[in-house]
N, C-alpha and C. Protein backbone atom coordinates (compact mmCIF):
# COMPACT_ATOMS: atom_id res chain seq x y z
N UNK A 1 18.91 -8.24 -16.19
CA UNK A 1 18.13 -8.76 -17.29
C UNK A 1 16.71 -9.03 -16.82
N UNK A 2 15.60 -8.61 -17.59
CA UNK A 2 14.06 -8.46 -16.83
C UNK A 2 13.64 -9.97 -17.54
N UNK A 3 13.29 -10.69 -16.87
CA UNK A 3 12.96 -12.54 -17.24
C UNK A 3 11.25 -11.82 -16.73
N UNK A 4 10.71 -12.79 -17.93
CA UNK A 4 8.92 -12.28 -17.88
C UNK A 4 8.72 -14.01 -18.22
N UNK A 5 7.50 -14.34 -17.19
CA UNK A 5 6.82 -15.24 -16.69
C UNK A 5 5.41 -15.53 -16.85
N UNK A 6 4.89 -16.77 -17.34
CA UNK A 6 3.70 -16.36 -17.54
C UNK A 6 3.07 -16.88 -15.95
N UNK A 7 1.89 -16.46 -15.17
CA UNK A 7 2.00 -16.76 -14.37
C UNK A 7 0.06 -16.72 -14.10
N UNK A 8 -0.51 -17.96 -13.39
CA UNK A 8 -1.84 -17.64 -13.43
C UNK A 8 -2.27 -16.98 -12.31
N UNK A 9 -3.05 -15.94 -12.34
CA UNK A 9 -2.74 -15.08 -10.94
C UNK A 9 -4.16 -14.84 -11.02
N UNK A 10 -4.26 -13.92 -9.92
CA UNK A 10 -5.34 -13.19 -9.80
C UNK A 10 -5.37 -11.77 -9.72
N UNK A 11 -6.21 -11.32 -10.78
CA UNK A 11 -6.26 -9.65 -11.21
C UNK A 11 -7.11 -9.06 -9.94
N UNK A 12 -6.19 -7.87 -9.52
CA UNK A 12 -6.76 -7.50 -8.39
C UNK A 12 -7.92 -6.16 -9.24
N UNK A 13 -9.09 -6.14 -8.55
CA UNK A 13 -9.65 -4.91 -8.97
C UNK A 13 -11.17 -5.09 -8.17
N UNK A 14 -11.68 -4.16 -8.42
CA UNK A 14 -12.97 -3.68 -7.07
C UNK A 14 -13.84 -5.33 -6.76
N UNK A 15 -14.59 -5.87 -7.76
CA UNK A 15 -15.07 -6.95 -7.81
C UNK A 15 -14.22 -8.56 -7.50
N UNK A 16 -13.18 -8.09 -6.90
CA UNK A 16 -13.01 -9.22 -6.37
C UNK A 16 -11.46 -9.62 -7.77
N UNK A 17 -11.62 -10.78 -7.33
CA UNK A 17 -10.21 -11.49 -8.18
C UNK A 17 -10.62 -11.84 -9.64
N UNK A 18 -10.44 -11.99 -10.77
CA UNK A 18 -10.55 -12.45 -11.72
C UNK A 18 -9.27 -13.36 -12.15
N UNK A 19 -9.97 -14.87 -11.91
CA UNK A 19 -8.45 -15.47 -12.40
C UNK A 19 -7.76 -15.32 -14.29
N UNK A 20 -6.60 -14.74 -14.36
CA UNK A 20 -6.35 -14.97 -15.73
C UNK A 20 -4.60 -15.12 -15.76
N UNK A 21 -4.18 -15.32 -16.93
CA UNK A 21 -2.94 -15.46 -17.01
C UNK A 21 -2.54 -14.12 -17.60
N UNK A 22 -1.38 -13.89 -17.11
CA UNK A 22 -0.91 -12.43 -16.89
C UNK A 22 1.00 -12.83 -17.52
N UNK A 23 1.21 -11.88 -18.11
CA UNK A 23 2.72 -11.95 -18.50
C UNK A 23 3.44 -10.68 -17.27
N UNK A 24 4.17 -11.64 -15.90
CA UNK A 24 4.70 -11.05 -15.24
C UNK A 24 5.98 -10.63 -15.22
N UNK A 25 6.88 -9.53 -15.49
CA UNK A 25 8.11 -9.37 -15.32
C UNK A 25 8.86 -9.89 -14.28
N UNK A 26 9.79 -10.46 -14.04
CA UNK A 26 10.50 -10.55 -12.78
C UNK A 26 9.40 -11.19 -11.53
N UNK A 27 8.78 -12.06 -11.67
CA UNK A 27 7.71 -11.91 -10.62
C UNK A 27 8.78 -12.22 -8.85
N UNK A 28 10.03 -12.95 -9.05
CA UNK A 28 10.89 -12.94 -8.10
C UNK A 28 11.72 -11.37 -7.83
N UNK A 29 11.75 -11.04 -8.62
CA UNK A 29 12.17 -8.93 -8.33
C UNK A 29 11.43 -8.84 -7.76
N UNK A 30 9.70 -8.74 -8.12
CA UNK A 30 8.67 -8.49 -7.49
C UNK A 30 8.39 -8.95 -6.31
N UNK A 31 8.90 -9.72 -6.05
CA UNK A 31 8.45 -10.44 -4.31
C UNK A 31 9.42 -9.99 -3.34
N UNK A 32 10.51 -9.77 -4.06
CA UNK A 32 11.66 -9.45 -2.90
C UNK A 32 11.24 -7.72 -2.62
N UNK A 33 10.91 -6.97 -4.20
CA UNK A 33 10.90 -5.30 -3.45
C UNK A 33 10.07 -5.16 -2.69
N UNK A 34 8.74 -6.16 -2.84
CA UNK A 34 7.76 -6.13 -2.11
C UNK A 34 7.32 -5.99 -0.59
N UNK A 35 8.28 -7.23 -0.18
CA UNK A 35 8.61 -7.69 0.85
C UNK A 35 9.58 -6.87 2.06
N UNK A 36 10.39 -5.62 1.16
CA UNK A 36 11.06 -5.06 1.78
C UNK A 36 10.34 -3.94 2.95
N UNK A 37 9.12 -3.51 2.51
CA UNK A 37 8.60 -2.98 3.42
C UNK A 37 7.49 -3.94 4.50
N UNK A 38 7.69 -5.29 4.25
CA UNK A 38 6.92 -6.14 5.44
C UNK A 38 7.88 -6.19 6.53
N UNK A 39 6.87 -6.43 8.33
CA UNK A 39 7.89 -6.59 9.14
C UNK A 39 8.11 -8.29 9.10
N UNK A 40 9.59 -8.36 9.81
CA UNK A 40 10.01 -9.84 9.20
C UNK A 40 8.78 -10.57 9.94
N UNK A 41 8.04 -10.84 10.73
CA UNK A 41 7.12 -11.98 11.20
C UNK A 41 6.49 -12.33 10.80
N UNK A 42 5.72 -11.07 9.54
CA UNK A 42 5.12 -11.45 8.62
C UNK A 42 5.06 -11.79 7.27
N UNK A 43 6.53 -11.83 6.80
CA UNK A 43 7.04 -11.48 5.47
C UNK A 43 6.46 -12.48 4.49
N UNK A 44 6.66 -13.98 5.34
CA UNK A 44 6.81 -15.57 4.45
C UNK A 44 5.49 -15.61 4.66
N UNK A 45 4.47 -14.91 5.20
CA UNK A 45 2.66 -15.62 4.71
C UNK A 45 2.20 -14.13 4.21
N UNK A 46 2.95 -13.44 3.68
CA UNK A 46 2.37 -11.95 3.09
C UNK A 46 1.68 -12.14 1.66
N UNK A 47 0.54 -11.86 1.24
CA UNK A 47 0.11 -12.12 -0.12
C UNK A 47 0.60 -11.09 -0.96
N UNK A 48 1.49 -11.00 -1.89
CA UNK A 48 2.00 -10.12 -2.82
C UNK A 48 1.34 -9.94 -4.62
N UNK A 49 1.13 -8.14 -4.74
CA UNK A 49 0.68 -7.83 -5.63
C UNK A 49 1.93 -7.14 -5.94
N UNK A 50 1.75 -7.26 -7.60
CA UNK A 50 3.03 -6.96 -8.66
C UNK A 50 2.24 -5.97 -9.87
N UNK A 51 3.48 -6.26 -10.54
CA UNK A 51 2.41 -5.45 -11.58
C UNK A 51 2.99 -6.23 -13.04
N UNK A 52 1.93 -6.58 -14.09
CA UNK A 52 1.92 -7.36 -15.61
C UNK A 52 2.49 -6.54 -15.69
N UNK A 53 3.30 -7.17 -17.88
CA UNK A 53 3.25 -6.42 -18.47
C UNK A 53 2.69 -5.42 -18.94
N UNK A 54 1.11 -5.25 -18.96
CA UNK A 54 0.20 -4.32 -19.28
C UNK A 54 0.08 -3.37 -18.38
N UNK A 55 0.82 -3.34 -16.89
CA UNK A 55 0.38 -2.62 -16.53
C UNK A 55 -0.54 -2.62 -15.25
N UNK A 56 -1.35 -3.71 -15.39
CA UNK A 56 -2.38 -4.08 -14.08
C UNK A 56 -1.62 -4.76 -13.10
N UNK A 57 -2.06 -4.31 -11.95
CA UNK A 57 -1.82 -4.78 -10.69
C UNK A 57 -2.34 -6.52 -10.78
N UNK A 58 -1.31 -7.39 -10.28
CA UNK A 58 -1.99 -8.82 -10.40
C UNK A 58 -1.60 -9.81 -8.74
N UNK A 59 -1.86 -10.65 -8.36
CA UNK A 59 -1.35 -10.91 -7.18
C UNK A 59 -0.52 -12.28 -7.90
N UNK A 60 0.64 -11.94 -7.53
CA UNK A 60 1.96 -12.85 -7.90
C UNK A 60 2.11 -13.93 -7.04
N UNK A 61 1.92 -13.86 -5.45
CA UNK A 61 2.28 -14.84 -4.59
C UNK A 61 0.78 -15.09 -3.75
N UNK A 62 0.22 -16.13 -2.94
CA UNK A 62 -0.88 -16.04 -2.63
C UNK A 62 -0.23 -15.75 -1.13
N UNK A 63 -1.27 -15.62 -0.29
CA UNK A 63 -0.59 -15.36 1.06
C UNK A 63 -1.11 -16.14 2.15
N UNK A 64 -0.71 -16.77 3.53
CA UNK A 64 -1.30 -17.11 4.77
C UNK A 64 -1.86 -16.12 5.91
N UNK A 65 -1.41 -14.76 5.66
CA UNK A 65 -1.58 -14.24 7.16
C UNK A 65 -2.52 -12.94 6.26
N UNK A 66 -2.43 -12.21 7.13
CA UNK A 66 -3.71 -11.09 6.91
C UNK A 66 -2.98 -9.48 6.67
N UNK A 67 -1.39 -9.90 5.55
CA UNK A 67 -0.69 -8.84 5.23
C UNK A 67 -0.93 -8.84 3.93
N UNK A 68 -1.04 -7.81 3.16
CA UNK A 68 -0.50 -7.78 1.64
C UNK A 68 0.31 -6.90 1.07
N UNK A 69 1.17 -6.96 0.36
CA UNK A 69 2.51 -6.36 -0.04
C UNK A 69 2.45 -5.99 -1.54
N UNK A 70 3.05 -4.57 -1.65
CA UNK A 70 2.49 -4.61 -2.87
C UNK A 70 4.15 -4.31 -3.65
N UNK A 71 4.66 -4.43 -4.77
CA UNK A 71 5.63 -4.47 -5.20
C UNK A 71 5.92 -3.30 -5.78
N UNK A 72 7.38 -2.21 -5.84
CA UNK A 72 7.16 -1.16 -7.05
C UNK A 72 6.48 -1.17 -7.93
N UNK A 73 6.09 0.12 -8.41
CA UNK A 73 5.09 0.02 -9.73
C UNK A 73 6.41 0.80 -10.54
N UNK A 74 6.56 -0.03 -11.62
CA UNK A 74 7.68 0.04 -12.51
C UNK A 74 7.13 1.80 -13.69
N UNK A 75 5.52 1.87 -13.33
CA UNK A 75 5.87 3.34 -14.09
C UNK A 75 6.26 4.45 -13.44
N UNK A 76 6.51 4.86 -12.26
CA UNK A 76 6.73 5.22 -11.25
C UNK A 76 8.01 5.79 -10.77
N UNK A 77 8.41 6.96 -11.38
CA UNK A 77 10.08 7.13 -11.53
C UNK A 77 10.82 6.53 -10.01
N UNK A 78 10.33 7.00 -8.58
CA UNK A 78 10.96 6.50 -7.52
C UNK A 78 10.11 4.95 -7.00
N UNK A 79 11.19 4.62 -6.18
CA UNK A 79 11.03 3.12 -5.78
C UNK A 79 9.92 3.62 -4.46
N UNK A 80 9.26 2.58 -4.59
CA UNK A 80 8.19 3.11 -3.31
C UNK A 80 7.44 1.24 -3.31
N UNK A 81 7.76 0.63 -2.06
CA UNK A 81 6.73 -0.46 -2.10
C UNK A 81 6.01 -0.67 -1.04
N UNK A 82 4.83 -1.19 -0.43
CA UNK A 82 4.24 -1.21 0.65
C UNK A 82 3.34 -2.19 1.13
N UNK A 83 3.28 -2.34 2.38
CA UNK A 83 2.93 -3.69 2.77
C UNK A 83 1.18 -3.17 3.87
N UNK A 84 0.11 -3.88 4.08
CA UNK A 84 -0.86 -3.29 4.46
C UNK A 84 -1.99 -4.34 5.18
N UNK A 85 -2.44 -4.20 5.84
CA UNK A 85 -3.58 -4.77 6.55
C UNK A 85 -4.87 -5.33 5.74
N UNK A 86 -4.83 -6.31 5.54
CA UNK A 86 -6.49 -6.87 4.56
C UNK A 86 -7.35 -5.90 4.57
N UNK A 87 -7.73 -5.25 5.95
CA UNK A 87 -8.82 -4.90 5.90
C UNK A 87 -8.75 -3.45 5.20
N UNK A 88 -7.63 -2.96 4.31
CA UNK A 88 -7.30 -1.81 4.06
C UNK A 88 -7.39 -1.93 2.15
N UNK A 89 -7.26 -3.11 2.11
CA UNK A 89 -7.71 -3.59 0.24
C UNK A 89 -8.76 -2.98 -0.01
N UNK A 90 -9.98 -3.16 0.40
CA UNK A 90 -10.74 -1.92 -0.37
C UNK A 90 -10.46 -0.51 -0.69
N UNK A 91 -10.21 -0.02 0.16
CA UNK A 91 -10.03 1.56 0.01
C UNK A 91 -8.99 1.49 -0.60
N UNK A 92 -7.70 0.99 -0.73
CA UNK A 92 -6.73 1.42 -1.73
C UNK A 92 -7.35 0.53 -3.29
N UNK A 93 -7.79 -0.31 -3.32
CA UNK A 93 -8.76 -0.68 -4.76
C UNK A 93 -9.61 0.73 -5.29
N UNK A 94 -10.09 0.96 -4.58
CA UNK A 94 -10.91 2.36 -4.99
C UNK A 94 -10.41 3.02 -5.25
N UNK A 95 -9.50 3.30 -4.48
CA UNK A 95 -8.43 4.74 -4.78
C UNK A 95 -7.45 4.84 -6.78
N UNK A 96 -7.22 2.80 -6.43
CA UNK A 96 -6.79 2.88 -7.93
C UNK A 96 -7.36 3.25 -9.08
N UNK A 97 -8.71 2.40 -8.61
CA UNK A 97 -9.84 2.97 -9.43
C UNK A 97 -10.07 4.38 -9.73
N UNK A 98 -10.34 5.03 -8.66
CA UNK A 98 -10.58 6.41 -8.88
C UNK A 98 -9.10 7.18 -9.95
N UNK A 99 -7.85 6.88 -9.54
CA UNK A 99 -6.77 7.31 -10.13
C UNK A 99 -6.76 6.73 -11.58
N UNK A 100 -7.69 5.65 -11.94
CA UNK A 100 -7.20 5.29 -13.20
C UNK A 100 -8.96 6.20 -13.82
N UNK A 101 -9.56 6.70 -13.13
CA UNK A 101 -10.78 7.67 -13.62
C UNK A 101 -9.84 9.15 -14.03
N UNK A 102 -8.73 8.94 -13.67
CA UNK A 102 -8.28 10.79 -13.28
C UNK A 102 -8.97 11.38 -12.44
N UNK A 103 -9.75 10.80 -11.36
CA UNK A 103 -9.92 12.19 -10.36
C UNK A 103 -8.86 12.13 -9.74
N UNK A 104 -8.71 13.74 -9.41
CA UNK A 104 -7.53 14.46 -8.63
C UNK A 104 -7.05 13.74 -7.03
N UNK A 105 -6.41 13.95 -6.36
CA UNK A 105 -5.74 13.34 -5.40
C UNK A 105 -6.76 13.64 -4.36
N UNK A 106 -7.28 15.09 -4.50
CA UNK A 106 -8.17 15.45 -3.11
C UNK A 106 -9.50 14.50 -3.39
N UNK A 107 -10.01 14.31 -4.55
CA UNK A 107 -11.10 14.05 -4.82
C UNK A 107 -10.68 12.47 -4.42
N UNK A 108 -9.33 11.68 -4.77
CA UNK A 108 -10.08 10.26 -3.95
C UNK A 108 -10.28 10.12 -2.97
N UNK A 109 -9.60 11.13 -2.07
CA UNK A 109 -9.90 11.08 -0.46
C UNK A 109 -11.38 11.43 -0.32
N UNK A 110 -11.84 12.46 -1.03
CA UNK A 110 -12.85 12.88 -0.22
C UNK A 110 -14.11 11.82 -0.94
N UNK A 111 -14.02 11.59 -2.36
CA UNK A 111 -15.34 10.08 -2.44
C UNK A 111 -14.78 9.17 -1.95
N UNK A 112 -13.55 8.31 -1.22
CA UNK A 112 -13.97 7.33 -0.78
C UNK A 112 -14.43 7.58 0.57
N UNK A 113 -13.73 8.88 0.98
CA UNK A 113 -14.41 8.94 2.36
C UNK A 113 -16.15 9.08 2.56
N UNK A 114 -16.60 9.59 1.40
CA UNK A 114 -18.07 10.18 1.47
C UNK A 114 -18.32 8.20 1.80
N UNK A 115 -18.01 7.61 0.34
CA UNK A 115 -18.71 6.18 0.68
C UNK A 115 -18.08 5.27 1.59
N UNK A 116 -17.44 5.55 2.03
CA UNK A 116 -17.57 5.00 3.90
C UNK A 116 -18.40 5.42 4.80
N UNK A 117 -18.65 6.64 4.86
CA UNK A 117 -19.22 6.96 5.54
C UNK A 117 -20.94 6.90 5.24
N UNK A 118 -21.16 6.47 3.61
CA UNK A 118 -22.62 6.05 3.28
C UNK A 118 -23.05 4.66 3.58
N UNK A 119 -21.29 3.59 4.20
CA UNK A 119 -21.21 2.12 3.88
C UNK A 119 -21.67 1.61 2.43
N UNK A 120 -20.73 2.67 2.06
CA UNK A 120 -20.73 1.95 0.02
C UNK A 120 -19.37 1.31 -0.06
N UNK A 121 -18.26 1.57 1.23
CA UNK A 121 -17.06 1.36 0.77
C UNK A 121 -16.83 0.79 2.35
N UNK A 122 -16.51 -0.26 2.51
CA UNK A 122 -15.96 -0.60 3.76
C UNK A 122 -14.98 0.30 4.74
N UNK A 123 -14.79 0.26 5.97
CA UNK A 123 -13.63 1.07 6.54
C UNK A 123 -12.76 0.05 6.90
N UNK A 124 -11.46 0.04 7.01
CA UNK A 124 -10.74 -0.59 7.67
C UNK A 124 -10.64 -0.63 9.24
N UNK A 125 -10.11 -1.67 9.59
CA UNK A 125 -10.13 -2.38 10.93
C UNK A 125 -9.64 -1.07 11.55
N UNK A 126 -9.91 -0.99 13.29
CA UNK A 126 -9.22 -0.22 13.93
C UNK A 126 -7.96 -0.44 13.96
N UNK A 127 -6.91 0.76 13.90
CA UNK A 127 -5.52 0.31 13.91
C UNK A 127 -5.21 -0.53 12.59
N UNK A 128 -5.53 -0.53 11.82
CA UNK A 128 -4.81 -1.44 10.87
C UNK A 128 -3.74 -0.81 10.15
N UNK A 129 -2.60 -1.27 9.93
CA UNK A 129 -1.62 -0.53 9.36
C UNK A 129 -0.94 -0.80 8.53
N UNK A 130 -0.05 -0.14 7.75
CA UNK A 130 0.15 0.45 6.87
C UNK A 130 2.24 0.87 6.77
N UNK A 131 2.48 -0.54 5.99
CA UNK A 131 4.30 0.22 6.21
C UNK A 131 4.62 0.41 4.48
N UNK A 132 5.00 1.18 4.73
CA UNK A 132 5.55 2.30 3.07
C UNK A 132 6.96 2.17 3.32
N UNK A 133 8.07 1.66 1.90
CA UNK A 133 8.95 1.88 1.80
C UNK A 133 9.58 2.92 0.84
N UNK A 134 10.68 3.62 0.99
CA UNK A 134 10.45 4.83 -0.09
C UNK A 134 12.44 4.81 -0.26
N UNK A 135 12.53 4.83 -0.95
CA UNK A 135 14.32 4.77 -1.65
C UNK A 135 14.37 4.11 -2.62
N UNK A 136 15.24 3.62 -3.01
CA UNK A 136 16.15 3.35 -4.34
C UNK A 136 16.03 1.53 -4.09
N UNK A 137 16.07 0.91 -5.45
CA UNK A 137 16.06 -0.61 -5.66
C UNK A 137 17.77 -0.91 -6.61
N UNK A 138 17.96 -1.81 -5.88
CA UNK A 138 19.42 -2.21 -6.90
C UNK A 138 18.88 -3.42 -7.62
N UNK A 139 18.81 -3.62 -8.56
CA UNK A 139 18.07 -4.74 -9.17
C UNK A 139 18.91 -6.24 -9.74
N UNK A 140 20.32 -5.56 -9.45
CA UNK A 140 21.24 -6.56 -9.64
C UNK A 140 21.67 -7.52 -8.43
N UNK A 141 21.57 -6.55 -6.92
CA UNK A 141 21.52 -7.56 -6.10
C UNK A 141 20.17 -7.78 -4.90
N UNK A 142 19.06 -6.97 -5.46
CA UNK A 142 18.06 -7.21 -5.23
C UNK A 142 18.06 -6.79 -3.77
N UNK A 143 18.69 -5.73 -3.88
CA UNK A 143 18.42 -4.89 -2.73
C UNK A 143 17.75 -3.42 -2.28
N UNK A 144 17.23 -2.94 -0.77
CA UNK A 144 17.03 -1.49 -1.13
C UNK A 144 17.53 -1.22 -0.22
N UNK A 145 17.68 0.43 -0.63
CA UNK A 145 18.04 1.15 0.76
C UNK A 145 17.43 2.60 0.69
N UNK A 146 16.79 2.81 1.73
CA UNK A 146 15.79 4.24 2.17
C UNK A 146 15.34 3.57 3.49
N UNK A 147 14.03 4.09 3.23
CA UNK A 147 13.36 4.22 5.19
C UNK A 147 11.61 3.58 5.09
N UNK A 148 11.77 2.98 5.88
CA UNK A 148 10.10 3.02 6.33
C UNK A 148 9.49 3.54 6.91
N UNK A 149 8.21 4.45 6.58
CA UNK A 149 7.05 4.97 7.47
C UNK A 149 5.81 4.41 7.44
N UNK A 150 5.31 4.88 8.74
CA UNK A 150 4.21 3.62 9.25
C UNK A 150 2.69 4.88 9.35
N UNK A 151 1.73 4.17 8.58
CA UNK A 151 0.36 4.77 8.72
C UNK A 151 -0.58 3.79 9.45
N UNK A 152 -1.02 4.42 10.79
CA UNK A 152 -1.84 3.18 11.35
C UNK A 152 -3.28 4.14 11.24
N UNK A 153 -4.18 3.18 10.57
CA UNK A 153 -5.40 3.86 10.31
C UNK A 153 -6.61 3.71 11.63
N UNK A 154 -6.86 5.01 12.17
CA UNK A 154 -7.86 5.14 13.28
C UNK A 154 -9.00 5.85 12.75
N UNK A 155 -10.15 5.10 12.10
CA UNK A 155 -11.07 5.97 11.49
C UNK A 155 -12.00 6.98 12.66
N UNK A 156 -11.92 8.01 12.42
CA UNK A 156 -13.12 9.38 12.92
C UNK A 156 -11.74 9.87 13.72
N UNK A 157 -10.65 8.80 14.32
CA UNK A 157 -10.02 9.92 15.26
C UNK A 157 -9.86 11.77 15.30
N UNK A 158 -9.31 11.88 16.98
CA UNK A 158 -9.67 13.09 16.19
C UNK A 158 -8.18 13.76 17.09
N UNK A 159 -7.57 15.09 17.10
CA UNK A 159 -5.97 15.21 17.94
C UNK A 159 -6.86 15.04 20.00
N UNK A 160 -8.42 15.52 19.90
CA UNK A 160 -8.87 15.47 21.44
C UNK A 160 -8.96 13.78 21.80
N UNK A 161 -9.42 13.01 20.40
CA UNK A 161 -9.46 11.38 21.09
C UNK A 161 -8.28 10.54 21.34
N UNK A 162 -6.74 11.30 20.08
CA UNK A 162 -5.58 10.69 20.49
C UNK A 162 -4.43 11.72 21.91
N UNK A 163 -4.93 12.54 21.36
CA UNK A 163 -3.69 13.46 22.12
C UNK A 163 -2.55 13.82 20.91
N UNK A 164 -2.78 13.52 19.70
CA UNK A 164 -1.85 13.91 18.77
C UNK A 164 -1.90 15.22 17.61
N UNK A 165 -1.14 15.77 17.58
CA UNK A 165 -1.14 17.00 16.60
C UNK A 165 -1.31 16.06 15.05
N UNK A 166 -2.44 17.30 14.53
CA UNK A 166 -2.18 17.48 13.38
C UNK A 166 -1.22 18.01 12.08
N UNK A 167 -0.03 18.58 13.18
CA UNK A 167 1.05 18.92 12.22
C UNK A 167 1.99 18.00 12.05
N UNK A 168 2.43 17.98 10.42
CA UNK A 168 3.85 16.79 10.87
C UNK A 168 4.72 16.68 11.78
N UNK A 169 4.97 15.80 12.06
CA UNK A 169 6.46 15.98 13.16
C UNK A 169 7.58 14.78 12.12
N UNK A 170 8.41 15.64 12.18
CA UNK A 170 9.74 14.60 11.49
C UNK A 170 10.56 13.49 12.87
N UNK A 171 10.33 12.87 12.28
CA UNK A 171 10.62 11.41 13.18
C UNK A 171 9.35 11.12 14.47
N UNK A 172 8.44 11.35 14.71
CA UNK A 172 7.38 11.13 15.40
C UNK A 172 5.98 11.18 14.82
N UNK A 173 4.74 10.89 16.02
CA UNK A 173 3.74 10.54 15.38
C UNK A 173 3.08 11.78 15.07
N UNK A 174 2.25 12.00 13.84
CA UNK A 174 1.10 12.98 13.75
C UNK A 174 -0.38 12.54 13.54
N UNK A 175 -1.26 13.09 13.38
CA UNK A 175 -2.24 12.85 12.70
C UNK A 175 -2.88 13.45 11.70
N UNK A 176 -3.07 12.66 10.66
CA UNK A 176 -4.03 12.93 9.04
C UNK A 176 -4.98 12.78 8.76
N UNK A 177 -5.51 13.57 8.45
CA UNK A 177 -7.36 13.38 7.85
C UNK A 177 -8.18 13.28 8.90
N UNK A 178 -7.74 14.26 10.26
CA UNK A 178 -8.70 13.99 11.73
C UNK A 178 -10.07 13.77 11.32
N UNK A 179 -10.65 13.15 12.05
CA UNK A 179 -12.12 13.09 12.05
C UNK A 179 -13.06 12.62 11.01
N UNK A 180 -12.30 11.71 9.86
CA UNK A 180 -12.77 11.67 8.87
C UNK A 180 -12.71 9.90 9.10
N UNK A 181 -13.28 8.88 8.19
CA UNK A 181 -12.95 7.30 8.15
C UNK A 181 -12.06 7.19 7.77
N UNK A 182 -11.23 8.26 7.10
CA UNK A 182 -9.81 7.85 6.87
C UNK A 182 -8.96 8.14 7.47
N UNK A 183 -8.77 8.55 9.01
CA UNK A 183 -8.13 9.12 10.15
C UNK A 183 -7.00 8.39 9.92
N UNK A 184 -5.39 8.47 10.07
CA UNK A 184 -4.44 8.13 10.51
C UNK A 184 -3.13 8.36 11.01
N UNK A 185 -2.31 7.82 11.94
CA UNK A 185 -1.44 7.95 12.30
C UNK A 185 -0.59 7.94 11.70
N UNK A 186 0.34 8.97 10.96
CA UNK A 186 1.57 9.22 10.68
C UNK A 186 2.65 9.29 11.05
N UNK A 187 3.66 7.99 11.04
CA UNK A 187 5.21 7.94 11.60
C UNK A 187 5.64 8.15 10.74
N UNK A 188 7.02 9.36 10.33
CA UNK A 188 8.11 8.84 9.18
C UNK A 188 9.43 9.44 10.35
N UNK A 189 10.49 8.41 9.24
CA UNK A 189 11.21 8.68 10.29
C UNK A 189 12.06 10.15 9.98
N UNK A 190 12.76 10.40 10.92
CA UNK A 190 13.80 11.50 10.73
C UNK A 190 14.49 11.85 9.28
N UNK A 191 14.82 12.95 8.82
CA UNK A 191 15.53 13.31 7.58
C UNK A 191 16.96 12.59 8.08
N UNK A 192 17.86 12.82 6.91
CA UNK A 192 19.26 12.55 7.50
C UNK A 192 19.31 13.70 8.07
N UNK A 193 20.80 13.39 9.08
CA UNK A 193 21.74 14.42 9.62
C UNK A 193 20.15 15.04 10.75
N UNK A 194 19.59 14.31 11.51
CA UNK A 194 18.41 14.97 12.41
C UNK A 194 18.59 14.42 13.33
């Protein structure tokens, strides 16, 4: 049964927070799918973003430590939630932005990368990272089950500054977007039966 909450939050979007009251679904669904891709040390000071009824991303829980977690997005046929480094909120703000413009997938990479690299858009910290959860939500006992992969962001790296290939590797590290501010390290883990 989906229990909706009114809840005074803060609307996440480029300019910062806008406090308003938001009609949240489940905002306790929301904290637990959220949470599933934090590692446990950081789980209980993680600041968690959900999503209103309308639709907008809102921050449901405030946080202590310098993680933020973001909850399924309920339009979104598969379960996917992810947890991320402060210093990595801008560039995925932009990115929403840009996705709620309709530019294409290549095109948010390549303007937010242009405005990083103009310092229109901050870069994230060295190493800051990045855990993605990707499987199925049971909503009755508020559980998941799939896998986590880990993106640790090394901006400009390049495969001569890490020693890492640019091709995927299934269950090991690669590297994405060499040489660019959006450089990163790609872990996922193994398929089944690998």
């Amino acid at each position: 049964m989906m229990r909706a909450g009114t809840v005074l939050t803060c609307l996440v979007c480029a300019a910062g927070c806008v406090t308003a009251e938001a009609q949240v679904v489940n905002p306790e669904e929301q904290i637990a799918q959220a949470l599933v891709a934090a590692p446990s040390d950081k789980a209980d000071g993680a600041r968690v973003l959900g999503f209103a009824e309308d639709g907008s991303l809102v921050e449901i829980r405030a946080g202590s430590n310098d993680l933020i977690c973001q909850a399924d997005n309920p339009a979104d046929e598969r379960f996917s939630a992810s947890c991320y480094h402060e210093s990595l909120s801008p560039y995925f703000t932009r990115g929403r932005e840009l996705d709620a413009e309709g530019a294409p997938r290549e095109d948010r990479y390549r303007i937010r990368f242009e405005e990083m690299e103009s310092g229109a858009l901050a870069k994230p910290v060295m190493s800051a990272t990045q855990y993605i959860f990707d499987g199925t939500w049971d909503a009755e006992t508020r559980t998941a089950s799939g896998a986590i992969r880990w993106t640790i962001y090394v901006p400009g790296a390049t495969p001569a500054s890490t020693g890492l290939s640019e091709q995927p590797v299934d269950g090991g590290p690669w590297l994405m977007f060499a040489g660019t501010p959006g450089a990163h390290i790609m872990i996922v883990p193994p398929r089944d039966g690998q």
